[in-house]
N, C-alpha and C. Protein backbone atom coordinates (compact mmCIF):
# COMPACT_ATOMS: atom_id res chain seq x y z
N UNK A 1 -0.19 18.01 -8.74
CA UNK A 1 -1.23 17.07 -8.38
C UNK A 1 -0.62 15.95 -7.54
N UNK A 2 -1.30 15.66 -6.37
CA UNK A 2 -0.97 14.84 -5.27
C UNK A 2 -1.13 13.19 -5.81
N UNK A 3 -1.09 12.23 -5.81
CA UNK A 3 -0.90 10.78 -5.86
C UNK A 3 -1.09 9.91 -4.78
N UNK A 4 -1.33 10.84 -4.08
CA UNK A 4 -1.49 10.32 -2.37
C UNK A 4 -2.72 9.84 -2.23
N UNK A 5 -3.01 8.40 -1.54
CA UNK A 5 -4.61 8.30 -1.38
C UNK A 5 -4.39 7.99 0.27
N UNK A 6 -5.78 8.38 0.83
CA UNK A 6 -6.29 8.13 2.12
C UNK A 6 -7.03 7.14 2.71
N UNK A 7 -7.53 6.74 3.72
CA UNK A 7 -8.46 5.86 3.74
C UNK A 7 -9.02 5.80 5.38
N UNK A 8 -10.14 5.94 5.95
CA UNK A 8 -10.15 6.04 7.77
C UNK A 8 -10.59 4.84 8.00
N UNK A 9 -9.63 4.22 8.55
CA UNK A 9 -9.92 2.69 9.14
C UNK A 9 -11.11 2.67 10.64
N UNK A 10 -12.21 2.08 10.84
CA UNK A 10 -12.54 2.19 12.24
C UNK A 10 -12.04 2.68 13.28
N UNK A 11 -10.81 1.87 13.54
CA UNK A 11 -10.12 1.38 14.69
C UNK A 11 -8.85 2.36 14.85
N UNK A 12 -8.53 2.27 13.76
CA UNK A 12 -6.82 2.77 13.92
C UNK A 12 -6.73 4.30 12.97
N UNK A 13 -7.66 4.55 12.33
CA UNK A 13 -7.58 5.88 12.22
C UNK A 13 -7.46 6.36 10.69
N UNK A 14 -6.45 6.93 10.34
CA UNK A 14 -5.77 7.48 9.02
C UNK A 14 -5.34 6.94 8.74
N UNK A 15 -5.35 5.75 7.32
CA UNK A 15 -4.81 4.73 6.91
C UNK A 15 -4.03 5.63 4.97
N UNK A 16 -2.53 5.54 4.98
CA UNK A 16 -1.63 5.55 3.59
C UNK A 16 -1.84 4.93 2.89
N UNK A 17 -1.93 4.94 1.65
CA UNK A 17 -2.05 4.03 0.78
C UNK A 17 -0.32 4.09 0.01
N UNK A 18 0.33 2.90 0.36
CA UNK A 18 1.50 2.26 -0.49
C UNK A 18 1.44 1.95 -1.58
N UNK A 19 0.19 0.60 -2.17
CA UNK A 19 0.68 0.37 -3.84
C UNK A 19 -0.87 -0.54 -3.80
N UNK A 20 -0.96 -0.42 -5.07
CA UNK A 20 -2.19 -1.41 -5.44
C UNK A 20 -1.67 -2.97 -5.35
N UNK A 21 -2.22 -3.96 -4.46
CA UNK A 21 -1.62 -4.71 -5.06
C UNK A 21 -2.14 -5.84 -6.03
N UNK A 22 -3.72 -5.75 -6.07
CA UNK A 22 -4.00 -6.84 -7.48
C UNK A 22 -5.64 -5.61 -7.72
N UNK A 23 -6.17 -6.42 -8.93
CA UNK A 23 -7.78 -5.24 -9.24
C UNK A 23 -8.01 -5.02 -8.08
N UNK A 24 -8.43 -5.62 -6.98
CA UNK A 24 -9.56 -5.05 -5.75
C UNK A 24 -8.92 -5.10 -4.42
N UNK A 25 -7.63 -5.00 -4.45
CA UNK A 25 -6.77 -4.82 -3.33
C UNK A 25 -5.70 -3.83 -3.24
N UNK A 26 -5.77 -3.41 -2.00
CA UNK A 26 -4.31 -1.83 -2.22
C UNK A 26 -4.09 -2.32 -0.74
N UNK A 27 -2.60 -2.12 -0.47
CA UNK A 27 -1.88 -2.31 0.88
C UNK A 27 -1.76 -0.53 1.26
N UNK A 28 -1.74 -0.52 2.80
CA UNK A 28 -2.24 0.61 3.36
C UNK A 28 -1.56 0.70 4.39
N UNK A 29 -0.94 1.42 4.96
CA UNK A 29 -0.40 1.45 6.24
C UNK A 29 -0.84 2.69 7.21
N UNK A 30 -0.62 2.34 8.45
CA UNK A 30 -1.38 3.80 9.44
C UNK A 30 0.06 4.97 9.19
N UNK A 31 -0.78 5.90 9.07
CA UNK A 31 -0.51 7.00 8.36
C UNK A 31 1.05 7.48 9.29
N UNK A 32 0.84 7.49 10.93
CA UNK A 32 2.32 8.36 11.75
C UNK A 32 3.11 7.15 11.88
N UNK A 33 2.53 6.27 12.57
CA UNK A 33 3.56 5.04 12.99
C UNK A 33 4.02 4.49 11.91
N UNK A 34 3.30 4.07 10.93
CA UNK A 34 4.10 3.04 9.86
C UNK A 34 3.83 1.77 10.39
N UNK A 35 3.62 1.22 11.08
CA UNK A 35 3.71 0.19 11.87
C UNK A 35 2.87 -1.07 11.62
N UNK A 36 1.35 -0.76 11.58
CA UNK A 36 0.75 -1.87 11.17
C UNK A 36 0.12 -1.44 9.76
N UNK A 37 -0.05 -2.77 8.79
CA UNK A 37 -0.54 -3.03 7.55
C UNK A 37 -1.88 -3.21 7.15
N UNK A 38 -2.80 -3.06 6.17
CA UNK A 38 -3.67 -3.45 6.06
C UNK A 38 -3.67 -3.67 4.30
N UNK A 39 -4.50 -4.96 3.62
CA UNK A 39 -4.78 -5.08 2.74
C UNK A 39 -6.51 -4.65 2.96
N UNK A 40 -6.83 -3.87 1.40
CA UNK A 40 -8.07 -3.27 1.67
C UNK A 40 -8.29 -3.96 0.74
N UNK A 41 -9.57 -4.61 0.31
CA UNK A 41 -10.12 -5.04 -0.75
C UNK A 41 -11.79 -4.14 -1.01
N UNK A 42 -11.93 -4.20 -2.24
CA UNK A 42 -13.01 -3.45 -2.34
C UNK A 42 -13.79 -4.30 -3.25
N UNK A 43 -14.97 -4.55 -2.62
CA UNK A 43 -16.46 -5.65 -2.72
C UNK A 43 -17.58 -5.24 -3.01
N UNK A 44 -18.36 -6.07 -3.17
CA UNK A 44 -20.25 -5.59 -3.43
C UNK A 44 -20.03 -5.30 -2.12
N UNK A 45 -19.82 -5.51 -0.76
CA UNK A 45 -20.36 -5.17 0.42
C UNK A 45 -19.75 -4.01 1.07
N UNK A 46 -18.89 -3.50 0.05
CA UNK A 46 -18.05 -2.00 0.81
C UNK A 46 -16.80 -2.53 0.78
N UNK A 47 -15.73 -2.02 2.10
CA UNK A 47 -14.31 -2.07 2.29
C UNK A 47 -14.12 -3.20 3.08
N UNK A 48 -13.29 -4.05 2.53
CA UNK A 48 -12.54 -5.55 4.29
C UNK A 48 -11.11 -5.05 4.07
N UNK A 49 -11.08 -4.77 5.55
CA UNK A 49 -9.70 -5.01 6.29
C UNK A 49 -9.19 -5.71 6.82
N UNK A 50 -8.00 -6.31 6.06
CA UNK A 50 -7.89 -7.63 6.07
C UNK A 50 -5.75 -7.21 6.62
N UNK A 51 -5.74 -7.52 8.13
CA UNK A 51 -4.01 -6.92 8.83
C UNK A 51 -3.44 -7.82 8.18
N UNK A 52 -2.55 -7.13 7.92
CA UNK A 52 -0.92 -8.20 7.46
C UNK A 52 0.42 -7.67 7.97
N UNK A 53 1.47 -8.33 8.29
CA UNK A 53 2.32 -8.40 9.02
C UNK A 53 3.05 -7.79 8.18
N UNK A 54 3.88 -6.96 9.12
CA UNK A 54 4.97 -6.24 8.31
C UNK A 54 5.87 -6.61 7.23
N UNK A 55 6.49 -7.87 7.25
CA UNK A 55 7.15 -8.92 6.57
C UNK A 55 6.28 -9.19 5.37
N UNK A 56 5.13 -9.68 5.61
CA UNK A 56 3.90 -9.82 4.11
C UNK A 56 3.66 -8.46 3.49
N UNK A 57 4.00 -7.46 4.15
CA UNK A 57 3.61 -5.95 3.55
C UNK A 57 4.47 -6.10 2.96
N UNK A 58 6.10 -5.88 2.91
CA UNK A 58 7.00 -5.61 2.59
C UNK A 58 7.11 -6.31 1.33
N UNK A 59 6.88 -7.51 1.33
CA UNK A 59 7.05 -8.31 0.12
C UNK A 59 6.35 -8.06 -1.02
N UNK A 60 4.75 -7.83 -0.80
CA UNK A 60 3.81 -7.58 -1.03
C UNK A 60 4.37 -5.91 -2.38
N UNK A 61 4.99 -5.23 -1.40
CA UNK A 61 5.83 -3.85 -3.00
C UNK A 61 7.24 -4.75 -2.78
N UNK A 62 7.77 -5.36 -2.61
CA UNK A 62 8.73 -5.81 -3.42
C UNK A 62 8.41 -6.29 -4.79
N UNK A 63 7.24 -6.84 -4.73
CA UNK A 63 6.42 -7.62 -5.94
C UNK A 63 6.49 -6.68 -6.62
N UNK A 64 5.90 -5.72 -6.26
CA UNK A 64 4.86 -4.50 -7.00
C UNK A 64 6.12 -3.61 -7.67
N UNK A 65 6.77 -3.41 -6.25
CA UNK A 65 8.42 -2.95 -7.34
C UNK A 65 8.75 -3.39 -8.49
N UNK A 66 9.30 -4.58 -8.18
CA UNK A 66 9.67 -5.26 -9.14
C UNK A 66 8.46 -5.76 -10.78
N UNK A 67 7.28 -5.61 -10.57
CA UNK A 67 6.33 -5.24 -11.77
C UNK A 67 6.62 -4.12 -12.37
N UNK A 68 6.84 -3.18 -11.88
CA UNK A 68 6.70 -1.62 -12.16
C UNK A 68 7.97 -1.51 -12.82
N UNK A 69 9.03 -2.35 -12.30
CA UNK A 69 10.23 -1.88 -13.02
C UNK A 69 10.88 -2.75 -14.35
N UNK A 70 9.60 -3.63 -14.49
CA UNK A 70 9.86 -4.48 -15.69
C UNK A 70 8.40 -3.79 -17.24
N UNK A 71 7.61 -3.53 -16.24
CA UNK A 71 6.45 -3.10 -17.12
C UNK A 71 5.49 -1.70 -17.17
N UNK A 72 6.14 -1.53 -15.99
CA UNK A 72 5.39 0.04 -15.37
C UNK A 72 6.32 1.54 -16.34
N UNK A 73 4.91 2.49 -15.85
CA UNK A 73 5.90 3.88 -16.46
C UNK A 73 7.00 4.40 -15.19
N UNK A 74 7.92 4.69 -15.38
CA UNK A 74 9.43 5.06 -15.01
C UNK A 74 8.46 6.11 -13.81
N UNK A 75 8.09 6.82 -13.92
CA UNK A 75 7.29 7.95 -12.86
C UNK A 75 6.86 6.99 -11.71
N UNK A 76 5.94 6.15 -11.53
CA UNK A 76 5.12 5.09 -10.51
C UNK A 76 6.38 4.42 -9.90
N UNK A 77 7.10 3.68 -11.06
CA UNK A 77 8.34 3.15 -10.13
C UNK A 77 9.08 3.66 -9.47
N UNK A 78 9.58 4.73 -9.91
CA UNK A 78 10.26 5.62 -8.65
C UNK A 78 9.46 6.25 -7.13
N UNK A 79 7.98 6.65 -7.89
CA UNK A 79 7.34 6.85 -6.25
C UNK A 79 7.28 5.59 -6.10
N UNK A 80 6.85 4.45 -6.34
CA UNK A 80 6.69 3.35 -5.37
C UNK A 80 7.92 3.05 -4.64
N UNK A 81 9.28 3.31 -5.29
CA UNK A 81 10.67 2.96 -4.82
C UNK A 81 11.26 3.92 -3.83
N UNK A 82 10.64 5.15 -3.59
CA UNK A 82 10.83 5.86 -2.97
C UNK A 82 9.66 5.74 -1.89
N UNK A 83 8.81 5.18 -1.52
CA UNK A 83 8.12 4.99 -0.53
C UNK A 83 7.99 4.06 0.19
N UNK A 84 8.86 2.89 -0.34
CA UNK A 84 9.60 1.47 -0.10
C UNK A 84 10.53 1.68 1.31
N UNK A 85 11.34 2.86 0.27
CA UNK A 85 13.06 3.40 1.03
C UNK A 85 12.21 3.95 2.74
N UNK A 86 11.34 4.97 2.66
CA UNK A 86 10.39 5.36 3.19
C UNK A 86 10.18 4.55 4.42
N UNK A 87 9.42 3.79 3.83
CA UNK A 87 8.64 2.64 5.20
C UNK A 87 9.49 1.71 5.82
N UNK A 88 10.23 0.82 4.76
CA UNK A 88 11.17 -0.58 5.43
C UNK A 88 12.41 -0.29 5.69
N UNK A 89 12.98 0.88 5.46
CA UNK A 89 14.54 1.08 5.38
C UNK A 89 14.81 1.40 6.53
């Protein structure tokens, strides 16, 4: 079973999903390039795409890393740590 989520942005296409990062937000990146970010929040009014800079992405699962590896199950932290290595390395 896959863990992978999707998402089709307007504009830019096939959007990755990286990590949840609070209840109604998940950081997302375009699926070939890697390149630009999006925080998605999910509302009474549907989906906002809301860009964030590579630097705020990054930090953004550093956080999430670092949750996962103080309170998370051992399985999530490693895919999140392995999709970290992935994108910023």
């Amino acid at each position: 079973m896959s863990d992978e989520n999707y998402l089709n942005h307007p504009s830019f296409g096939l959007l990755f999903r990286i990590c949840l990062v609070d209840a109604n937000r998940e950081l997302f990146t375009t699926l070939y390039a890697q390149r630009l970010f999006f925080v998605v929040t999910t509302g009474e009014n549907g989906l906002e795409f809301e860009p964030v800079s590579r630097a705020d992405a990054r930090i953004m699962v550093e956080n999430r890393v670092r949750l996962l590896r103080r309170l998370g199950p051992p399985q999530d932290y490693d895919q999140l740590l392995t999709i970290y290595k992935q994108t910023f390395q």
